[in-house]
Protein backbone atom coordinates (compact mmCIF):
# COMPACT_ATOMS: atom_id res chain seq x y z
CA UNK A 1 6.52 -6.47 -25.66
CA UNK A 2 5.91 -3.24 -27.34
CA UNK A 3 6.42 0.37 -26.73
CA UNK A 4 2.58 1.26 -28.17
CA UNK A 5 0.92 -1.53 -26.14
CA UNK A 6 0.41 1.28 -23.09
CA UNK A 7 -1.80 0.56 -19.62
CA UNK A 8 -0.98 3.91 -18.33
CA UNK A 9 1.44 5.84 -16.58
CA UNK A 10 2.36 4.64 -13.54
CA UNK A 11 1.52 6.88 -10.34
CA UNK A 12 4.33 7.28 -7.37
CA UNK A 13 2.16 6.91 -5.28
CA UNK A 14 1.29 3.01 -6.26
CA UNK A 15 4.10 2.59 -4.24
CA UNK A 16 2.90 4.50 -0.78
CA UNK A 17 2.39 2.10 2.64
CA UNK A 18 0.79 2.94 5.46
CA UNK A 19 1.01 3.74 9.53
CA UNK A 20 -1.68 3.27 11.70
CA UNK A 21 -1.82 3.27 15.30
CA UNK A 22 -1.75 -0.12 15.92
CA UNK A 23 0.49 -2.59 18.31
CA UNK A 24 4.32 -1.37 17.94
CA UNK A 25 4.10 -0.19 14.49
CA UNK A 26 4.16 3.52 15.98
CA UNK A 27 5.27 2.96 19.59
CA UNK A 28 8.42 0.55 18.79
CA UNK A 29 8.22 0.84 15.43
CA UNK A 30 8.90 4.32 14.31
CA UNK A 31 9.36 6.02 17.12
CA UNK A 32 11.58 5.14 19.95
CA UNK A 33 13.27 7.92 21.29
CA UNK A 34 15.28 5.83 24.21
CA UNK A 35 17.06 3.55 20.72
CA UNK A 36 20.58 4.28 20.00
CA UNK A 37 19.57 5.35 16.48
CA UNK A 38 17.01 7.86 17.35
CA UNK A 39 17.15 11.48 16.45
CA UNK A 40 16.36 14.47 18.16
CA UNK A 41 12.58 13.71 17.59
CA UNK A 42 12.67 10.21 19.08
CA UNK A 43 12.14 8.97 15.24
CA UNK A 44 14.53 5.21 14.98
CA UNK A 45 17.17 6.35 12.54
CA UNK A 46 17.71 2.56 11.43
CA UNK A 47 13.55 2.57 10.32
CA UNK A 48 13.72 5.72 8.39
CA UNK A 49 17.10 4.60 6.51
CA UNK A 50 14.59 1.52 5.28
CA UNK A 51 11.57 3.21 4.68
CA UNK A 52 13.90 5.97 2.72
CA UNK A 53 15.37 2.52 0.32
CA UNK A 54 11.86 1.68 -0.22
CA UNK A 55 11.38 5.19 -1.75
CA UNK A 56 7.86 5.03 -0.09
CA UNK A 57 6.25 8.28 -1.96
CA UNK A 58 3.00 8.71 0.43
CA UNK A 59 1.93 7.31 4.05
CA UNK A 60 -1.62 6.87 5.24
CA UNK A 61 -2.08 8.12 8.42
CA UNK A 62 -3.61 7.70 11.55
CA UNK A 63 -5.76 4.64 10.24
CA UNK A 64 -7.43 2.30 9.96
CA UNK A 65 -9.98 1.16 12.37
CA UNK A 66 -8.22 2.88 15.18
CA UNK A 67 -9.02 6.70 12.70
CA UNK A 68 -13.11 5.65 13.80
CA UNK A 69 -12.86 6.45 16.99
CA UNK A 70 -9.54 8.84 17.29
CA UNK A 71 -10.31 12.55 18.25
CA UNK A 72 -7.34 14.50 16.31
CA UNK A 73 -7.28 17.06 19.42
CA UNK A 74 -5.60 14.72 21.51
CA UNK A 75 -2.48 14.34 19.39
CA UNK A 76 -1.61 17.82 18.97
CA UNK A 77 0.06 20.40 21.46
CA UNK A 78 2.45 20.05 24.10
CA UNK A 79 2.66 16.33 25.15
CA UNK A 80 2.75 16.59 28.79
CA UNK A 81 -0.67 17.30 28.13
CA UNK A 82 -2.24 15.00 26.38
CA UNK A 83 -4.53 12.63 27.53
CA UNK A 84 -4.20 8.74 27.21
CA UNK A 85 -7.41 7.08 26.04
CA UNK A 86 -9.29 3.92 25.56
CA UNK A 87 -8.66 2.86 21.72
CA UNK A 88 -11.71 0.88 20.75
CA UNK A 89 -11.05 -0.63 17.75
CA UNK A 90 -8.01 -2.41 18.59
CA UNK A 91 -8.58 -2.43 22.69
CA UNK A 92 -5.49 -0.25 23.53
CA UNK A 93 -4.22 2.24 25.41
CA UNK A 94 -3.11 5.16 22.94
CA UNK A 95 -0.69 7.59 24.50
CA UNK A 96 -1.10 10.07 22.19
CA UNK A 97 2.49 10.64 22.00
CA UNK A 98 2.86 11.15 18.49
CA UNK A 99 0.05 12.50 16.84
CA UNK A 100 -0.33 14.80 13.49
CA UNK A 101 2.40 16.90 13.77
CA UNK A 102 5.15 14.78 14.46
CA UNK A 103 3.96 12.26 11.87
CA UNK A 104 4.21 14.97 9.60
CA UNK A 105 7.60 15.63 10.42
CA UNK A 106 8.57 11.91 10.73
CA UNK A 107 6.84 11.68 6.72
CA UNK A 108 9.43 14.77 5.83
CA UNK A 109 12.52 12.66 7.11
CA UNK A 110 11.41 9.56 5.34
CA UNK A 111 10.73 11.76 2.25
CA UNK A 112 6.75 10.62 2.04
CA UNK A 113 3.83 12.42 1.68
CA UNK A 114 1.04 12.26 3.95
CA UNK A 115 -2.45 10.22 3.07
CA UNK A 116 -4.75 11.84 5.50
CA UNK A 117 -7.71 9.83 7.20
CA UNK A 118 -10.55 11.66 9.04
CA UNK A 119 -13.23 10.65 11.70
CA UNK A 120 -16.32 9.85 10.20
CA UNK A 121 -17.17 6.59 12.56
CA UNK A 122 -17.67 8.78 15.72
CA UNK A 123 -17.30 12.63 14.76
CA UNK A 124 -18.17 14.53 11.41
CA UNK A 125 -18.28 17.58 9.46
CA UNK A 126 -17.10 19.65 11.88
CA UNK A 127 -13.80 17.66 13.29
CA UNK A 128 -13.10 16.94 9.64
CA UNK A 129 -12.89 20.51 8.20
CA UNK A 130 -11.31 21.95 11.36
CA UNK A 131 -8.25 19.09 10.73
CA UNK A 132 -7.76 20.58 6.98
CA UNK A 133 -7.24 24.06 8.04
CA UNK A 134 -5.28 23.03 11.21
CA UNK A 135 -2.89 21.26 8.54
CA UNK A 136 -3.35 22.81 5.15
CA UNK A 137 -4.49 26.68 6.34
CA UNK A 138 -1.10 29.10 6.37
CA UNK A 139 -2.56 31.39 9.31
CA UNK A 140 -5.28 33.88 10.75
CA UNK A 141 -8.02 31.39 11.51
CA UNK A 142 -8.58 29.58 14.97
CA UNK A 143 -7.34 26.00 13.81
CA UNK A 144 -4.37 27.07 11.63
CA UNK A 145 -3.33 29.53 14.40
CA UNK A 146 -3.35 26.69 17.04
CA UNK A 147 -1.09 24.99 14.44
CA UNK A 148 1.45 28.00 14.53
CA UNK A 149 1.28 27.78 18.65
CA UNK A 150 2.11 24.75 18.66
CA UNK A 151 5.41 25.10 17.10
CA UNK A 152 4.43 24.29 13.43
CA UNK A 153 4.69 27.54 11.39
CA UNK A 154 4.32 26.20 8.23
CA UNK A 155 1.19 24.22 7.23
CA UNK A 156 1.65 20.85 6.44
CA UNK A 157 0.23 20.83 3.17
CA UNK A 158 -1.13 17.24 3.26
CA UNK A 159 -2.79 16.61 -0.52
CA UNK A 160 -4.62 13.72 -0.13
CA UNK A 161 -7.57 12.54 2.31
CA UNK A 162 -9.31 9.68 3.14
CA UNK A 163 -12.80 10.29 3.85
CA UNK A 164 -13.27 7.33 7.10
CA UNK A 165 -12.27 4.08 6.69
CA UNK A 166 -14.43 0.81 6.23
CA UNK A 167 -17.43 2.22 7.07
CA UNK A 168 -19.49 -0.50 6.15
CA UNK A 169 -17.76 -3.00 8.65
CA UNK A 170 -19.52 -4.05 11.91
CA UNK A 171 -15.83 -4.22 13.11
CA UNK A 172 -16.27 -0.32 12.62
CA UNK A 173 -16.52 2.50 15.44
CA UNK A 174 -19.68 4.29 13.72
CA UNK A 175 -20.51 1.44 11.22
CA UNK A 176 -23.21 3.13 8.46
CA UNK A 177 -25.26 1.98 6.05
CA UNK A 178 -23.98 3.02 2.52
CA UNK A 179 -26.87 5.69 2.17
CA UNK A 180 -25.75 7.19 5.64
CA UNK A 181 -22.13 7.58 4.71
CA UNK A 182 -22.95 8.81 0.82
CA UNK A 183 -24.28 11.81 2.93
CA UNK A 184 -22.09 12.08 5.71
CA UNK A 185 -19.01 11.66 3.18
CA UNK A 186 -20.20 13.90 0.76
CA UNK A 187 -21.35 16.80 3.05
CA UNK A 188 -17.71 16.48 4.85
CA UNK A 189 -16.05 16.67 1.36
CA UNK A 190 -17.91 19.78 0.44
CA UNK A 191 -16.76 21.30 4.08
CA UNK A 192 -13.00 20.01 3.64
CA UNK A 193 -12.64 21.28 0.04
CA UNK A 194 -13.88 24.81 1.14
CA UNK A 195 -11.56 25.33 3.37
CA UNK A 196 -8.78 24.00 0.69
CA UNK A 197 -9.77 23.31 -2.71
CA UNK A 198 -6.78 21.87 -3.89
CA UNK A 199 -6.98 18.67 -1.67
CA UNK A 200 -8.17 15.21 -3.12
CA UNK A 201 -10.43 12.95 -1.21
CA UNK A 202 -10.93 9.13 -1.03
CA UNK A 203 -14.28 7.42 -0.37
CA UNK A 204 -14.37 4.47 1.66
CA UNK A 205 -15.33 1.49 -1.26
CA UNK A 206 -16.34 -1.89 0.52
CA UNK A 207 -13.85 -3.37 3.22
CA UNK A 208 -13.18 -6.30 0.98
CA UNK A 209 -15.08 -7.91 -2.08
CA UNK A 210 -16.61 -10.72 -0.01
CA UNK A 211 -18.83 -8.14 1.94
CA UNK A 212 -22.39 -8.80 1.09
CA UNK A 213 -23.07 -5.54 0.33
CA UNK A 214 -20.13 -5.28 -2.26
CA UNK A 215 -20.72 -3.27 -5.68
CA UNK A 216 -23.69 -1.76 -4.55
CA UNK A 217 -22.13 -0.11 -1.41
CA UNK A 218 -19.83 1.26 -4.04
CA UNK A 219 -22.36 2.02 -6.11
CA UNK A 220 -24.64 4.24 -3.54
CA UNK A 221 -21.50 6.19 -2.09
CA UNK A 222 -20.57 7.19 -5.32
CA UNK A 223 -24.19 8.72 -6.49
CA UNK A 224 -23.69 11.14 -3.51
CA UNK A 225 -19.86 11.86 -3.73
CA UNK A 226 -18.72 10.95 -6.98
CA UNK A 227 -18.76 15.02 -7.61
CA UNK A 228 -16.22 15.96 -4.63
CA UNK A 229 -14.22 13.28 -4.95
CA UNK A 230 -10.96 11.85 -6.76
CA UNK A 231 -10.56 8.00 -5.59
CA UNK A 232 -12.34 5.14 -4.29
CA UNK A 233 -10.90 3.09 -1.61
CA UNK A 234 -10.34 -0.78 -2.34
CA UNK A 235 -8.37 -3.17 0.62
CA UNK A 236 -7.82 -6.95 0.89
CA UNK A 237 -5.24 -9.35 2.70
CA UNK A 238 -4.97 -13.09 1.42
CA UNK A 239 -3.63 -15.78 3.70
CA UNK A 240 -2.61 -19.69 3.24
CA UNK A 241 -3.94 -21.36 6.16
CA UNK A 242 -4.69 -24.53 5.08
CA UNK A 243 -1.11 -23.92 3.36
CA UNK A 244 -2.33 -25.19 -0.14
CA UNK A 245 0.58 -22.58 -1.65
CA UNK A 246 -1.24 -23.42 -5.60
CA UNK A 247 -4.25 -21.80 -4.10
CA UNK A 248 -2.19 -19.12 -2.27
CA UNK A 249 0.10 -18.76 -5.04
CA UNK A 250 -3.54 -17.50 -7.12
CA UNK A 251 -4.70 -15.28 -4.84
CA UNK A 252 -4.07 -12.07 -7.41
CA UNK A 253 -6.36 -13.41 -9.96
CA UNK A 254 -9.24 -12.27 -7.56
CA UNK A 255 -7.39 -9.04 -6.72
CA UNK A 256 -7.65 -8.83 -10.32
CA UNK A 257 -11.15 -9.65 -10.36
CA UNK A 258 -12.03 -6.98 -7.39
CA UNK A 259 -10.35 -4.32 -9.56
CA UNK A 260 -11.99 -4.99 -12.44
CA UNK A 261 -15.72 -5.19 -10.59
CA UNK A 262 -15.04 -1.60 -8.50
CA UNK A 263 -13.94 -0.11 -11.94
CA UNK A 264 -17.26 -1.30 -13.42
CA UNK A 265 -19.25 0.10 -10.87
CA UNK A 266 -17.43 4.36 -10.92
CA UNK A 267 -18.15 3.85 -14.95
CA UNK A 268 -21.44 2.96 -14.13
CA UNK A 269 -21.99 5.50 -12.16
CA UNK A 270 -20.51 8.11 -14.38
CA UNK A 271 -22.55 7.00 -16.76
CA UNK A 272 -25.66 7.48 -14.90
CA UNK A 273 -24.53 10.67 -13.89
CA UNK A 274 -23.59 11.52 -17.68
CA UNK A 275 -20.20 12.89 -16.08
CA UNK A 276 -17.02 13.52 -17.88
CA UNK A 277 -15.15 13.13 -14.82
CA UNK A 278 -13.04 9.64 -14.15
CA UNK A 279 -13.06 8.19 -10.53
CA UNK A 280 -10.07 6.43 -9.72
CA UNK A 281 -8.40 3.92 -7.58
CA UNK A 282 -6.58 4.04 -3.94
CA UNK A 283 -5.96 0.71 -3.09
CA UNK A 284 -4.94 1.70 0.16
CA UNK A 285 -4.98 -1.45 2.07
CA UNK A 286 -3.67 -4.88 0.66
CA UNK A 287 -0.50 -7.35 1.52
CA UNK A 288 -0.85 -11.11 3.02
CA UNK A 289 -2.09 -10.98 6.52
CA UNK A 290 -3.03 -14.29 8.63
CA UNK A 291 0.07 -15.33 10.93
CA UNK A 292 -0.35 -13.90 13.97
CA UNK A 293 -4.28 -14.17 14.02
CA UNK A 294 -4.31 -16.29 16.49
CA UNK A 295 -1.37 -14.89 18.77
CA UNK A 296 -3.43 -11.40 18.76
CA UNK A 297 -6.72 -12.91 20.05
CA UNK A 298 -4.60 -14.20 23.34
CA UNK A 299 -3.11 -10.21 23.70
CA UNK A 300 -4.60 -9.19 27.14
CA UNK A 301 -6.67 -5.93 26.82
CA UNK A 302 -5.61 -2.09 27.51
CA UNK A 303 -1.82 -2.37 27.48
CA UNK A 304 0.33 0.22 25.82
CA UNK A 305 1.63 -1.00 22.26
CA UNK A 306 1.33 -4.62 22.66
CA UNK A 307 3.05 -6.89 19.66
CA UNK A 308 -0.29 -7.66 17.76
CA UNK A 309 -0.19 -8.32 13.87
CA UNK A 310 3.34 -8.68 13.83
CA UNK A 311 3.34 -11.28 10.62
CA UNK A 312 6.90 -13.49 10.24
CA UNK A 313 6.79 -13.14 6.34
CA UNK A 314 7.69 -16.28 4.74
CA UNK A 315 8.86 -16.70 1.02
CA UNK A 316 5.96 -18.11 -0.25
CA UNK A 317 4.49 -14.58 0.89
CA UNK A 318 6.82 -12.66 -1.05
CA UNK A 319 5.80 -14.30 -4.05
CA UNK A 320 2.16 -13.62 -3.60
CA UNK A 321 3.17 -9.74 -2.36
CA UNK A 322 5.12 -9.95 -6.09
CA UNK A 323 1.85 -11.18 -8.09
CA UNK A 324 -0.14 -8.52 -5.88
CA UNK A 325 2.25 -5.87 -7.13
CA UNK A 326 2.21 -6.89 -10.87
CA UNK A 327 -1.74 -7.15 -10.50
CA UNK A 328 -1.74 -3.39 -9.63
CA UNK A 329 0.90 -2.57 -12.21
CA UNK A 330 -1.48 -3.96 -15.03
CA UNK A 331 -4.50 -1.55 -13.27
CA UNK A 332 -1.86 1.28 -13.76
CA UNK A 333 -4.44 3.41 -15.78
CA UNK A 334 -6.77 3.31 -12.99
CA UNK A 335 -4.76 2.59 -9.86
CA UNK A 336 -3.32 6.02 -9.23
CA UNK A 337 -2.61 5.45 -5.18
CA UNK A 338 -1.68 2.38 -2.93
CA UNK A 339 -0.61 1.38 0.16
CA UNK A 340 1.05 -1.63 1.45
CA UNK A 341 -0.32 -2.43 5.04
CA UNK A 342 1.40 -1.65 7.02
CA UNK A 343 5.21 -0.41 6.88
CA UNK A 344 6.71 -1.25 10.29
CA UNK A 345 5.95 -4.20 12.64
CA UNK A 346 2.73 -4.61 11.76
CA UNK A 347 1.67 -6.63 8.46
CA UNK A 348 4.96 -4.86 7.57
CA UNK A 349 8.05 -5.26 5.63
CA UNK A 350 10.33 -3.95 8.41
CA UNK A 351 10.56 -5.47 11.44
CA UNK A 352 12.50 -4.19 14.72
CA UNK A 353 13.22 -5.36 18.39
CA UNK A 354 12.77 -2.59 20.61
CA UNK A 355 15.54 -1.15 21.53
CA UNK A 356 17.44 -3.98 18.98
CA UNK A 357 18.06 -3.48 15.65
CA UNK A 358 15.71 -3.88 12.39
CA UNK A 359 15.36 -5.64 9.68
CA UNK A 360 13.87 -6.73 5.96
CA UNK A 361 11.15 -9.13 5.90
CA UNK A 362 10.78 -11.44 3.03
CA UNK A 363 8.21 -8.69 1.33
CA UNK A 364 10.40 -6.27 1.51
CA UNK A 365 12.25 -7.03 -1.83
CA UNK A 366 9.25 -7.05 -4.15
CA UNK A 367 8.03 -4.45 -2.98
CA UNK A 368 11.76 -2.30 -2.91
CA UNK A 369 12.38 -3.57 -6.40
CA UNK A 370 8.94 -2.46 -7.83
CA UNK A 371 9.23 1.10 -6.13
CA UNK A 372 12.89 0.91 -7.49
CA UNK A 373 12.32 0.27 -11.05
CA UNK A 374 8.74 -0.03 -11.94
CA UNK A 375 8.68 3.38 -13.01
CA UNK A 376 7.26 5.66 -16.08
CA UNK A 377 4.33 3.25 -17.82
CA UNK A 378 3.07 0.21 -17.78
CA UNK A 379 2.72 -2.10 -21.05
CA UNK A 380 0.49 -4.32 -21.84
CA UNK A 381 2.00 -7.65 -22.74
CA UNK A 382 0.74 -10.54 -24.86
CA UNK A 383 1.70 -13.43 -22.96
CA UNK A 384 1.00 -17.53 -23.74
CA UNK A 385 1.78 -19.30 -20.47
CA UNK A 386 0.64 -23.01 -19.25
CA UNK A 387 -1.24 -23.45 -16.65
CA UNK A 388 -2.25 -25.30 -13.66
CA UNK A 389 -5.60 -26.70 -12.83
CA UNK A 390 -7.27 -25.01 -8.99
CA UNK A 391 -10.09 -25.89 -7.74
CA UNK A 392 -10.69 -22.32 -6.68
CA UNK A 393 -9.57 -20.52 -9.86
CA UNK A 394 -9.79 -22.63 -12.82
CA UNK A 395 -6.71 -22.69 -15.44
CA UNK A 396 -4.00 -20.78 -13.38
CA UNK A 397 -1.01 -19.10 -15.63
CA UNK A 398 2.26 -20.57 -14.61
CA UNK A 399 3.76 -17.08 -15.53
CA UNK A 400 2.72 -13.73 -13.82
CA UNK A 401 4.28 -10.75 -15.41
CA UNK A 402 4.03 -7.25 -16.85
CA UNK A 403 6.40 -4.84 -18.19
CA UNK A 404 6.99 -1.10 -17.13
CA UNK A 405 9.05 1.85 -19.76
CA UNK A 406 10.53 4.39 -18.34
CA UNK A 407 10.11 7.18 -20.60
CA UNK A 408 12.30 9.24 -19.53
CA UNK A 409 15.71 6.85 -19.81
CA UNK A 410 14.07 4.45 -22.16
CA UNK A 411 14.85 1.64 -19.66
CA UNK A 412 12.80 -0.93 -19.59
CA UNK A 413 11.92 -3.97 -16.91
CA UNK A 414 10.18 -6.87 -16.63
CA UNK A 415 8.41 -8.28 -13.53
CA UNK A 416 7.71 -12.02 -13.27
CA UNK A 417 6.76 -14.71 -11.17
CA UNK A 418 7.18 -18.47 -11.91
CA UNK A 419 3.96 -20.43 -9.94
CA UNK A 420 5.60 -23.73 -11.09
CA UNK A 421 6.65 -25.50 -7.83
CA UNK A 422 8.68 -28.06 -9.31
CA UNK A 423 9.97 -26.81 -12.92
CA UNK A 424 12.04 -24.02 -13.92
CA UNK A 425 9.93 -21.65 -16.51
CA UNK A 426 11.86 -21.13 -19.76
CA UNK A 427 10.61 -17.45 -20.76
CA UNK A 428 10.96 -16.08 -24.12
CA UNK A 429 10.08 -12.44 -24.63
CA UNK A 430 9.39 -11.16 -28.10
CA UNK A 431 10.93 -7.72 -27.95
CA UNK A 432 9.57 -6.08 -30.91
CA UNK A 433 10.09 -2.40 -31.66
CA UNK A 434 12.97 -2.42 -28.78
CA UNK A 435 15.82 -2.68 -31.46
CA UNK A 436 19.41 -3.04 -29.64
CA UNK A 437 18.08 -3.63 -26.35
CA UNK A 438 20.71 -5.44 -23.91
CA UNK A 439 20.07 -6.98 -20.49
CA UNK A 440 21.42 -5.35 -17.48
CA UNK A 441 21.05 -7.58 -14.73
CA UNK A 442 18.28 -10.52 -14.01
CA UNK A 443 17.45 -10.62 -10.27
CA UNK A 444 15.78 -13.66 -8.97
CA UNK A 445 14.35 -14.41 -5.36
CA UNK A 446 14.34 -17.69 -4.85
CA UNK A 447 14.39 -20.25 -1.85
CA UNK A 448 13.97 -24.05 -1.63
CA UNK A 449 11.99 -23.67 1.65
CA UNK A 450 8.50 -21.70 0.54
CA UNK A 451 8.54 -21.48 4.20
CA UNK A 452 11.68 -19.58 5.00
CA UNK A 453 12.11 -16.19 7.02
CA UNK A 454 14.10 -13.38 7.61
CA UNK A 455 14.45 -12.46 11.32
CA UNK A 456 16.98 -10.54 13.84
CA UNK A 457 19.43 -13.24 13.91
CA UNK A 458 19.15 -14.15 10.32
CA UNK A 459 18.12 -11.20 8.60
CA UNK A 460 19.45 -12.38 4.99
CA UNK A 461 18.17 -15.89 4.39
CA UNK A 462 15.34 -14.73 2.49
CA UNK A 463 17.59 -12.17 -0.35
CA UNK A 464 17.95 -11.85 -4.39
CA UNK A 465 20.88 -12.59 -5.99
CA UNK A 466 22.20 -11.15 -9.19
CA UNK A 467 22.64 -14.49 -10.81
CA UNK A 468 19.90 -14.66 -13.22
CA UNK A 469 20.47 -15.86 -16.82
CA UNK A 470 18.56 -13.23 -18.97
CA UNK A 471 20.08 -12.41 -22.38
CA UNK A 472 18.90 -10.76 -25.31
CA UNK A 473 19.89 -13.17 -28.72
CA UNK A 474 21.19 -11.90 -31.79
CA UNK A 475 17.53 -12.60 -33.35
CA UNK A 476 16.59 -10.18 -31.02
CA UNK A 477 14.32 -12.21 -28.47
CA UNK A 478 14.80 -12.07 -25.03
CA UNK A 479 15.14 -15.31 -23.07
CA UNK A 480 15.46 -16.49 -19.62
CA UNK A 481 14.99 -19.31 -17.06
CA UNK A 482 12.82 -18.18 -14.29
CA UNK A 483 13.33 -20.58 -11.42
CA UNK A 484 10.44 -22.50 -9.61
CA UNK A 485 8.71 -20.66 -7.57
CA UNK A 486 11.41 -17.39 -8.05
CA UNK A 487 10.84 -13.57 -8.09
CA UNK A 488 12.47 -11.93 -11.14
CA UNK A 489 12.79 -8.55 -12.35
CA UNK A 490 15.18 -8.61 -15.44
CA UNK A 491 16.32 -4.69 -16.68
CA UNK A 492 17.25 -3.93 -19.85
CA UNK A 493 18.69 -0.29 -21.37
CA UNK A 494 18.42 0.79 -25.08
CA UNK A 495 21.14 0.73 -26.64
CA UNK A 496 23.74 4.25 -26.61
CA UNK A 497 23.47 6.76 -29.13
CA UNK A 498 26.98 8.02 -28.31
């Protein structure tokens, strides 16, 4: 490890999640106004203490596949009269109960920004630039003055916008081509940035790297927007069911490899374009995702915030979620937004009963732990690890790890997962140019059952300890034993010039 081996700084928002309306992670989820913990806005109290420890910097909002088809309209104004309607893309009944202003104000409690999606599956232009000045527009004008009647003085301000979502999906309400939504994205990002220039706007990148169309759907959206706007989207969910955990265990190597081919394709483009202006990354959909598949295909149809994607996270999922996290650590130059999907119930590290308390899923300390401390900029390490022969991936490194500084305290921590799942890794850091550093604690998540949960009854089986052995030697080097298969994040301070 060295101070002058620099990624890039590492963006708050890395660290956002993300709400959709989709089974209870809304209805249930974070809003429940009949739960003893809920405020005077029906928002759960024990959810928003959570979300608040996960420091959770921006939420994307409304969607998803649901944002295809949603009218915006609906969800705004007194609620007595708004109308319940047919949600497509997930088959639904949405209530329209919350809707933009009340997330906003449920984002304010939790202390999160809001990541903005619009319509472009079933509306357009119009819907799309209307929504920017109902939110972001102070007063005077028909939308923002609606805003003001509602209750909502103040606009909301939101800064960043997605621009559809997985529009090249036949799952999708509105499913284009990648020519058709170049032009449809780029004509609404003209509109939206009119009516506030200072907002930044995400095109939809391919739904996942297997599409067929991947690389060149990036490729063809970004000749017609890659002048309005900021980010490209990237999402992808791995799952173990065939549970062969060394394949599992590898998944990040091809989130790796995704990253690496979408930031290929902006340079291209920029190239081509002979800009001087640097897309980035919003890698606004990823987690593991593949346990209640089945259990949602049996949901009967048209029911009001049914339990569907509600994932029972396992350990062996946390350490993926951890290699998934360090993956997007080592992007941090390029990955300046992402979200975990989702935050609550669904895909989500906090789980409730309704009306019953809620809790921390296995993915949940990762995740809290990265937000907590993996903070200021991310180094580059030079690692030597063994490996593991896959079938899928080749030589597999035993050790996955990377290293963030914070500049500001000179603290520094390192993130690292041990693949082995027999051996106990013995880790020896060479710490270089960080004279006098000391250790100040080595956490470790470990588990002898890969398959262990957390749930309402036993909402701590799955929880680090403090007991890690990292120490820095006299010589200088930093060593450690990293459990099999274990989750550590060892923090170390420079030493006091008092």
């Amino acid at each position: 490890m060295d101070p002058d081996f620099r990624i890039g700084e590492v963006a708050p928002r890395l660290y956002g999640s993300f709400i959709e309306h989709i089974g209870r992670a809304v209805y249930g989820g974070i809003y429940e106004p009949e739960h003893p913990t809920a405020d005077d806005l029906g928002f759960r109290g024990d959810v928003l203490e959570l979300v608040r420890e996960l420091r959770v910097p921006i939420v994307r909002y409304p969607g998803g596949n649901f944002v295809s088809g949603y009218d915006w309209e609906d969800g705004v104004g007194p609620k007595e009269e708004r109308p319940r309607r047919l949600d497509l893309a997930w088959r639904t009944v949405e209530t329209n109960r919350v809707g933009t202003d009340e997330f906003a104000a449920w984002a304010r409690r939790a202390g999160a920004d809001v990541m903005m999606a619009v319509n472009l599956g079933t509306r357009g232009v119009d819907a799309a630039r209307n929504l920017v000045e109902y939110c972001n527009h102070p007063s005077g004008s028909r939308y923002s003055d609606l805003r003001r009647a509602h209750g909502v003085e103040r606009p909301h301000g939101f800064k960043v916008w997605c621009l559809g979502n997985e529009m090249d999906g036949p799952w999708q309400i509105g499913q284009k081509t990648a020519e058709e939504y170049g032009r449809l994205a780029s004509e609404a990002a003209k509109a939206m940035k009119w009516v506030d220039p200072s907002i930044e706007l995400v095109a939809c990148g391919s739904s996942n790297s297997s599409m067929p169309t991947f690389t060149e759907w990036e490729r063809t959206v970004l000749e017609h927007t890659y002048d309005h706007v900021e980010y490209v989207s990237l999402h992808t969910y791995y799952r173990n069911p065939e549970d062969d955990l060394a394949t599992f265990l590898a998944r990040s190597l091809d989130m790796d490899e995704f990253i690496k081919a979408v930031i290929s394709t902006c340079d291209f483009v920029r190239a081509k374009k002979r800009s001087k202006k640097t897309i980035n990354l919003a890698f606004d959909e990823w987690n593991v995702w593949y346990h209640s598949l089945a259990a949602d295909r049996e949901l009967q149809p048209w029911s009001v915030a049914p339990p569907q994607g509600e994932d029972v996270y396992t350990f062996e999922d946390a350490l993926v979620v951890g290699c998934m996290l360090i993956t997007l650590l080592k992007h941090a130059d390029r990955i300046k937004i992402a979200c975990l999907a989702q935050l609550v119930n669904v895909i989500a590290p906090i789980m409730t009963q309704t009306g019953g308390p809620a809790w921390r899923q296995t993915i949940f300390w990762p995740f809290l732990h990265a937000s907590a401390y993996g903070r200021g900029t991310a180094l580059n390490l030079v690692v030597e690890s063994p490996r593991y022969d896959n079938y899928e991936f080749g030589e597999v490194p035993l050790l996955e790890t990377v290293a963030t500084l914070n500049d500001e305290d000179g603290s520094l921590t390192l993130f690292a997962v041990n693949r082995d799942q027999e051996l106990p890794l013995s880790l020896e850091g060479d710490l270089r140019s960080f004279v006098g550093y000391e250790v100040v604690e080595h956490l470790v998540l470990e588990h002898e059952n890969p398959k262990a949960t957390n749930t309402a009854e036993h909402p701590n089986s799955v929880a680090p300890h403090r007991g890690g052995d990292a120490a820095v030697l006299m010589s200088g080097e930093l060593t450690a034993l990293l459990p099999k298969l274990s989750w550590n994040v060892i923090r170390l301070s420079r030493p006091s010039t008092g």
